[in-house]
C-alpha atoms as a PDB file:
ATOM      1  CA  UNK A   1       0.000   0.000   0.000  1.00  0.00           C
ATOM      2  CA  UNK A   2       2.765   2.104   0.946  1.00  0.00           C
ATOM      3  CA  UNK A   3       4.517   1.996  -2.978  1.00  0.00           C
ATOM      4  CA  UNK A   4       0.776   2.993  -4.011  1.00  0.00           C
ATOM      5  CA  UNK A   5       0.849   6.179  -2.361  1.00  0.00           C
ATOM      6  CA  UNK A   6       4.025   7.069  -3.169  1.00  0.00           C
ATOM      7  CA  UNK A   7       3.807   6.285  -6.491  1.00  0.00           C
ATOM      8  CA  UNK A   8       0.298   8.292  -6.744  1.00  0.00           C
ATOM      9  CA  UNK A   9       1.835  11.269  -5.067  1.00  0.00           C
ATOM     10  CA  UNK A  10      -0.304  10.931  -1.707  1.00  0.00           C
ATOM     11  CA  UNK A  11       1.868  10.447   0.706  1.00  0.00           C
ATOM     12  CA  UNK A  12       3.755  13.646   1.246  1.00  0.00           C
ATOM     13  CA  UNK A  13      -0.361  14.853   1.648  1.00  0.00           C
ATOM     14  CA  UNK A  14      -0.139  13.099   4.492  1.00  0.00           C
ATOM     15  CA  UNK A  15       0.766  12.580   8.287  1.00  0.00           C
ATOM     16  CA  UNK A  16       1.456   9.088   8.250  1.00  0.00           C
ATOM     17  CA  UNK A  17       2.107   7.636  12.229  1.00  0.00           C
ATOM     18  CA  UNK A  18       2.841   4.823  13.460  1.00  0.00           C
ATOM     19  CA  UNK A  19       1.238   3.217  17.157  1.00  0.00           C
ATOM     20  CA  UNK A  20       1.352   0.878  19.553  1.00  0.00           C
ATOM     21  CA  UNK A  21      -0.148  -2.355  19.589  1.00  0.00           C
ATOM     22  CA  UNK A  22      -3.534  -2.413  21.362  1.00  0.00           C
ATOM     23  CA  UNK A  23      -2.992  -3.476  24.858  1.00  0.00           C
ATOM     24  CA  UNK A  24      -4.588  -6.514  26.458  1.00  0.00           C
ATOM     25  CA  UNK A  25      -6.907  -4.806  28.439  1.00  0.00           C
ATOM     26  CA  UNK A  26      -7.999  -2.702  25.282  1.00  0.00           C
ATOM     27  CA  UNK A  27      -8.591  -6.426  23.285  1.00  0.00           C
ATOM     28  CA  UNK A  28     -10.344  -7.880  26.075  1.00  0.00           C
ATOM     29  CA  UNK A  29     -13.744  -4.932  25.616  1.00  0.00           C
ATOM     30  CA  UNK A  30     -14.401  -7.431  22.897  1.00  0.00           C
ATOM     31  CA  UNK A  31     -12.338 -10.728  22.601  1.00  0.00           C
ATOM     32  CA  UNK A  32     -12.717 -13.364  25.719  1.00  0.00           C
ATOM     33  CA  UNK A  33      -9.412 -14.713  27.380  1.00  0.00           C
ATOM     34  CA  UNK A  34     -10.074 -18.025  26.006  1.00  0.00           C
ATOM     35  CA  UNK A  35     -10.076 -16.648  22.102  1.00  0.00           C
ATOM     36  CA  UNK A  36      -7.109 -14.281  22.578  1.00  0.00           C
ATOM     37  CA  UNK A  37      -5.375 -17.739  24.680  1.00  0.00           C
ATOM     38  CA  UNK A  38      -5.987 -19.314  21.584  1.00  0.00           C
ATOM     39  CA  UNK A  39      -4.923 -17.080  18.954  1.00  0.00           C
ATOM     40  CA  UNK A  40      -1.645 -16.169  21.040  1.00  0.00           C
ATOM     41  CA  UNK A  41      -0.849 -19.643  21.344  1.00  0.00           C
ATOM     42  CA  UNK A  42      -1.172 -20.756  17.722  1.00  0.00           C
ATOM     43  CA  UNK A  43       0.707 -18.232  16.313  1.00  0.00           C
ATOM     44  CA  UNK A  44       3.205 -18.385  18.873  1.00  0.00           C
ATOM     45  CA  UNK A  45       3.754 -22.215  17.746  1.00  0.00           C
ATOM     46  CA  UNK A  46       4.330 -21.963  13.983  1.00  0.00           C
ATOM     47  CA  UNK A  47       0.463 -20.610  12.694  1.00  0.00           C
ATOM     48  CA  UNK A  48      -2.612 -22.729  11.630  1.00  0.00           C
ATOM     49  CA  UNK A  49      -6.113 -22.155  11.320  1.00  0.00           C
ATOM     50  CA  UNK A  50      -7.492 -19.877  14.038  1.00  0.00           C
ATOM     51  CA  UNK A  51     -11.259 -19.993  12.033  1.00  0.00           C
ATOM     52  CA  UNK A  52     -12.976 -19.900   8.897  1.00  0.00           C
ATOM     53  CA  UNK A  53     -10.771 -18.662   6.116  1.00  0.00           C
ATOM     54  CA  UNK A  54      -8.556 -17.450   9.091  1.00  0.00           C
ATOM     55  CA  UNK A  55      -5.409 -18.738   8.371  1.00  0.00           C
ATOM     56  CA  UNK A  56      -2.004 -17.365  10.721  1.00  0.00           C
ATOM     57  CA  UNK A  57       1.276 -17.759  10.366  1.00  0.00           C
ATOM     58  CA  UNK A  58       4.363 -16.874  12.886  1.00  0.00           C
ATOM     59  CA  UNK A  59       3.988 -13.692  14.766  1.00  0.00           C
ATOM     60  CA  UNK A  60       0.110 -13.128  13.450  1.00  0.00           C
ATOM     61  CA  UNK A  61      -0.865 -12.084  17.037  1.00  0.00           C
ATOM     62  CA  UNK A  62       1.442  -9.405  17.408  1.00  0.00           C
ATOM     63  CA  UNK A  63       0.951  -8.207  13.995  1.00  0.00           C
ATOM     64  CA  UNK A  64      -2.669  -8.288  14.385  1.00  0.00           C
ATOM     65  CA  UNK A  65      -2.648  -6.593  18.215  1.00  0.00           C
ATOM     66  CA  UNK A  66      -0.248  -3.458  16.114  1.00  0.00           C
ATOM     67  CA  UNK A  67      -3.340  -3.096  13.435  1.00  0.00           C
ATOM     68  CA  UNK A  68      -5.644  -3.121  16.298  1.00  0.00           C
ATOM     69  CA  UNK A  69      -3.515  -0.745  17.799  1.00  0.00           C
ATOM     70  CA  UNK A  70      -3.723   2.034  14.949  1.00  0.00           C
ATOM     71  CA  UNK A  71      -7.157   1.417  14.321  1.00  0.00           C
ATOM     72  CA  UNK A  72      -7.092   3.207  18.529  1.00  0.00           C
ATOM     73  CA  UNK A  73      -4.801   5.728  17.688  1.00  0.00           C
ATOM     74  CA  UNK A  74      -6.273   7.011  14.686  1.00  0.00           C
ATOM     75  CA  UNK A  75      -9.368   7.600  16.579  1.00  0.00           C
ATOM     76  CA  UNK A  76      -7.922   9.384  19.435  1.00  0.00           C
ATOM     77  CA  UNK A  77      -5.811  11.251  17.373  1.00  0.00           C
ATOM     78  CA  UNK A  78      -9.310  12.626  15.985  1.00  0.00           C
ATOM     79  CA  UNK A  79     -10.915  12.857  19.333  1.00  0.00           C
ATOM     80  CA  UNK A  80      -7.952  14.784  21.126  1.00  0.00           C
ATOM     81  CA  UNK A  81      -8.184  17.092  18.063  1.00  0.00           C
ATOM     82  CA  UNK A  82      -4.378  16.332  16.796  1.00  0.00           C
ATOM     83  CA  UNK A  83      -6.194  15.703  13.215  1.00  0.00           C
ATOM     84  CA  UNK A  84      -9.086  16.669  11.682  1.00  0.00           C
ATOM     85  CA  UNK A  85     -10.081  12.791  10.210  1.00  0.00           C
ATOM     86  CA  UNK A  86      -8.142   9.921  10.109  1.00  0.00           C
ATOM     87  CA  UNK A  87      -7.776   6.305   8.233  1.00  0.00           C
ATOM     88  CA  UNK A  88      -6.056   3.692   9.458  1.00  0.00           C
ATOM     89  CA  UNK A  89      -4.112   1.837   6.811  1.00  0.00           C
ATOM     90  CA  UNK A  90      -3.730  -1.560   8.169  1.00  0.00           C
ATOM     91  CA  UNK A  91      -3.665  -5.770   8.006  1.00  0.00           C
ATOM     92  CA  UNK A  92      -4.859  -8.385   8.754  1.00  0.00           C
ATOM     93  CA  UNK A  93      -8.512  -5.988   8.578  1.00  0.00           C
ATOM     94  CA  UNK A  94     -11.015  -7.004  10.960  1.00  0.00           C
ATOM     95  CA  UNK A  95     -14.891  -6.445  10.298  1.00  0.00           C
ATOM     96  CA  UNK A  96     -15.683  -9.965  10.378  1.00  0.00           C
ATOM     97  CA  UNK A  97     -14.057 -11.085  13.789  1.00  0.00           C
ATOM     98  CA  UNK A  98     -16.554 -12.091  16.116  1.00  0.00           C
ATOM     99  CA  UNK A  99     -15.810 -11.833  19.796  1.00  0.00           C
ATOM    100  CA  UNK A 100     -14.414 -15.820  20.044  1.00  0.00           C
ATOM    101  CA  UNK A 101     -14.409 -16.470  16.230  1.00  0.00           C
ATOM    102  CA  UNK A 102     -11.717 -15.562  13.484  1.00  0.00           C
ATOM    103  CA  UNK A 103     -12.989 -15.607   9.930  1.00  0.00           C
ATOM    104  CA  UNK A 104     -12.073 -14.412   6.761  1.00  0.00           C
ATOM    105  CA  UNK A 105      -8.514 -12.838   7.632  1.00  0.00           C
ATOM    106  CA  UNK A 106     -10.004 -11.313  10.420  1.00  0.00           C
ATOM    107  CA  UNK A 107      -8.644 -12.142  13.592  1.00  0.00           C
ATOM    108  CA  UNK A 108      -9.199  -9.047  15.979  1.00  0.00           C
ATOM    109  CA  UNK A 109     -12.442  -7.103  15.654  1.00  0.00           C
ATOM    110  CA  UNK A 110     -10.139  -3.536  15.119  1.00  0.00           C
ATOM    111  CA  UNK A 111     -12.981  -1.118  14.889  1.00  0.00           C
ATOM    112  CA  UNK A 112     -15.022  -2.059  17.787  1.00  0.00           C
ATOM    113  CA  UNK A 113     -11.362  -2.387  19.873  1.00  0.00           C
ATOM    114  CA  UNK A 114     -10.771   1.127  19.180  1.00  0.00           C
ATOM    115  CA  UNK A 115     -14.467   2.203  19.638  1.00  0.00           C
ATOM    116  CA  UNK A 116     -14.554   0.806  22.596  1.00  0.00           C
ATOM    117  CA  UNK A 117     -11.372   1.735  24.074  1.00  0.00           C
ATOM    118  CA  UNK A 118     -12.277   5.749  23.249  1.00  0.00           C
ATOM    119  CA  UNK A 119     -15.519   4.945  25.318  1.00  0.00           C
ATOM    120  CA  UNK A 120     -13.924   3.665  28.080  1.00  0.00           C
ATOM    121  CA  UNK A 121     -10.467   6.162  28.088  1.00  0.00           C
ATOM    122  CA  UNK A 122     -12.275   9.368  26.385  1.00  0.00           C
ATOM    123  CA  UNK A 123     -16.209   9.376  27.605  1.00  0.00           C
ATOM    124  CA  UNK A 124     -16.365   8.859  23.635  1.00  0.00           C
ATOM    125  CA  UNK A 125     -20.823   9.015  23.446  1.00  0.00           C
ATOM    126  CA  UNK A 126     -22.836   7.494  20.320  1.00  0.00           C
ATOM    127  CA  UNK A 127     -21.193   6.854  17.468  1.00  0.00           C
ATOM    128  CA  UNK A 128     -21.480   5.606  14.004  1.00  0.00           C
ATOM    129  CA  UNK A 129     -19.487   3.215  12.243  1.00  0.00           C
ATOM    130  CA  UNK A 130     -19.818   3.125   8.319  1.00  0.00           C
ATOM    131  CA  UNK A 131     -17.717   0.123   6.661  1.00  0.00           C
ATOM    132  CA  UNK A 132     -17.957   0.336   2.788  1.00  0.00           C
ATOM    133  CA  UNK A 133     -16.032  -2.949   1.555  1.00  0.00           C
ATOM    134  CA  UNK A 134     -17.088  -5.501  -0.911  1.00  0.00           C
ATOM    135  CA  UNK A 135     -17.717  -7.945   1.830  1.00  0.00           C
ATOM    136  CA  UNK A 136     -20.429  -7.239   4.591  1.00  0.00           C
ATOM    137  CA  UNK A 137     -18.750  -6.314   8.051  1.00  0.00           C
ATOM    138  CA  UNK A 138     -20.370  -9.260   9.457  1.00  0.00           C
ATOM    139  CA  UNK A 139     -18.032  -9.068  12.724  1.00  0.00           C
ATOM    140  CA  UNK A 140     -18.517  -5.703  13.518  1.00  0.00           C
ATOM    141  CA  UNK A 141     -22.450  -6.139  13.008  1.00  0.00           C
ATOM    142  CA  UNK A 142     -22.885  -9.448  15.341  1.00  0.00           C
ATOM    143  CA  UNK A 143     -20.694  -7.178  18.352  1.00  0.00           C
ATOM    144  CA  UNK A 144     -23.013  -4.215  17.994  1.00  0.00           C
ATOM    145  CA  UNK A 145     -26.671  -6.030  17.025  1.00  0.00           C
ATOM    146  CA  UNK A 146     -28.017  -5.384  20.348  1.00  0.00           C
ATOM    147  CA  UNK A 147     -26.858  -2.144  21.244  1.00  0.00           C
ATOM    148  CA  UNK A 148     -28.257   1.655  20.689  1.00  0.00           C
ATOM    149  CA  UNK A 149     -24.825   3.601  21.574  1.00  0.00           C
ATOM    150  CA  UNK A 150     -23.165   2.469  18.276  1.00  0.00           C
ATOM    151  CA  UNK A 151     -25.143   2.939  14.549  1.00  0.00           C
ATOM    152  CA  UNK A 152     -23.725   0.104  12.263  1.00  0.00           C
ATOM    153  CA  UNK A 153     -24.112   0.585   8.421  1.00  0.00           C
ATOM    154  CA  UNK A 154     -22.552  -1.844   6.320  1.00  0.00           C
ATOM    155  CA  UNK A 155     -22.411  -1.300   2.615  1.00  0.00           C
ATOM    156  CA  UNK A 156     -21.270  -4.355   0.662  1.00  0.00           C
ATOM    157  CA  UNK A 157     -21.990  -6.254  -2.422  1.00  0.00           C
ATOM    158  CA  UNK A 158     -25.072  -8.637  -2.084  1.00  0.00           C
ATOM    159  CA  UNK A 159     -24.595 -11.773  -1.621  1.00  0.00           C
ATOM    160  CA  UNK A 160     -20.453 -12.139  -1.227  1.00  0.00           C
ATOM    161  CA  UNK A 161     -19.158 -12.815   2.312  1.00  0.00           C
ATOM    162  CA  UNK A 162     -20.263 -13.989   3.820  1.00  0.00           C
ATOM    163  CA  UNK A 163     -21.540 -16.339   0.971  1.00  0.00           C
ATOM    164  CA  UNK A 164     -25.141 -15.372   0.250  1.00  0.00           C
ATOM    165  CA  UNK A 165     -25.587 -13.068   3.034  1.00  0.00           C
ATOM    166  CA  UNK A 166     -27.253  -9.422   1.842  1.00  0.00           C
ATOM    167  CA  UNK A 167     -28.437  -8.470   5.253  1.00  0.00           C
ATOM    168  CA  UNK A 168     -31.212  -5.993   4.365  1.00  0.00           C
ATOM    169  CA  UNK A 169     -33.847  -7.140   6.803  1.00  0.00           C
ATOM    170  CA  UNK A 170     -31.376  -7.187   9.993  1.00  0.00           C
ATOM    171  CA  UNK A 171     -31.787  -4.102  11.718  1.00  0.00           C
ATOM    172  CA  UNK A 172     -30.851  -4.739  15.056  1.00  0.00           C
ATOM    173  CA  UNK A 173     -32.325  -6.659  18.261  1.00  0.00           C
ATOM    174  CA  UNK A 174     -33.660  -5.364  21.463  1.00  0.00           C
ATOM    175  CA  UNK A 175     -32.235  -2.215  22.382  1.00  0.00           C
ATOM    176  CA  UNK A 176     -30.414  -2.405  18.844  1.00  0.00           C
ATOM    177  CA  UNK A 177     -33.238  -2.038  16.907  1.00  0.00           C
ATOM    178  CA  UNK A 178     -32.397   0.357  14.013  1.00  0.00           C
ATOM    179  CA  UNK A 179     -29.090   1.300  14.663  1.00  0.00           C
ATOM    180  CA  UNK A 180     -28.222  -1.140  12.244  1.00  0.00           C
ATOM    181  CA  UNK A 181     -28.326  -0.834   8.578  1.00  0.00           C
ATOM    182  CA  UNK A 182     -27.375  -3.051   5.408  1.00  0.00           C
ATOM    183  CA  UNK A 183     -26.940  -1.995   1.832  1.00  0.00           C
ATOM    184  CA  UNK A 184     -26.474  -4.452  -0.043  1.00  0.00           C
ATOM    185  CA  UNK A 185     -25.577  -3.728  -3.686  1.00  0.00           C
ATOM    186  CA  UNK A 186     -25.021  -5.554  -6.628  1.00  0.00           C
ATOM    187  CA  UNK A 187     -21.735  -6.163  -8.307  1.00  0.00           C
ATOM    188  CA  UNK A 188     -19.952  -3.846  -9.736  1.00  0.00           C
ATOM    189  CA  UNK A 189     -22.666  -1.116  -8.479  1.00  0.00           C
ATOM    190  CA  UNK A 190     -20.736   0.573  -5.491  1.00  0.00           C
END
């Protein structure tokens, strides 16, 4: 990504930063012990399968706790006022990491980490997560479903991941109804 920009003429537009990974305590607002015990310990011994379409290699904890990580300073940079938006350039992604599941190259839910750390650390109130992608943010939906401090809108293309999923009729449960909102469009359309 980085040749990209440079080769576009982006990056001297930009304040690019580095950050620290996300710290256990910050992981643990969403993931369980037992998942992050898990994770930890296969990539610590070689990689494997942590889920569906989750494969990890060497070092794939640490790698992924350092996206996580920018994903939290990006938005506190924006909520201390240091800049005026922000986007956090990062892999492995992570809008379809469930709490205790890994799937499709996801393996830390990075947007509701940082949302949730700015909550607890900055009195951060409602917010609204938008996550335009070609795959539904599946992840970040099931963490948020039944809750009204956090508006979920996923656009994605109908239908692709997961496999057959469009999502226009799930708007939320309980408390969560309505603050969460699929658009599914069709190929090549978005």
């Amino acid at each position: 990504m980085k040749n990209l920009m440079d080769v576009s003429g982006l990056t001297p537009q930009l304040a690019l930063r580095s950050a620290a990974p996300a710290s256990l305590e910050d992981l643990r607002r969403i993931h369980p012990d037992s998942y992050l015990e898990r994770f930890k310990a296969i990539s610590d011994n070689g990689g494997g399968m942590l889920g569906k379409e989750a494969p990890l290699g060497p070092g794939s904890y640490e790698i992924a706790c350092l996206s996580a990580g920018l994903a939290c300073a990006a938005v506190e940079a924006v909520l201390k006022g240091e800049l005026d938006n922000a986007y956090s350039l990062s892999r492995p992604p992570g809008h379809h990491c469930l709490p205790d599941q890994s799937m499709g190259f996801c393996f830390l839910a990075n947007i509701p980490i940082a949302v949730e750390r700015a909550k607890a650390q900055l009195g951060l109130g409602k917010v609204a997560i938008i996550d335009w992608d070609v795959h539904h943010g599946n992840g970040t939906q099931h963490i948020y479903l039944q809750r009204d401090d956090v508006l979920t809108i996923s656009l994605h293309q109908d239908g692709c991941f997961p496999p057959g999923y469009a999502g226009e009729d799930d708007r939320g449960v309980g408390a969560g109804e309505g603050y969460n909102i699929n658009i599914p469009l069709l190929a090549g359309r978005g």
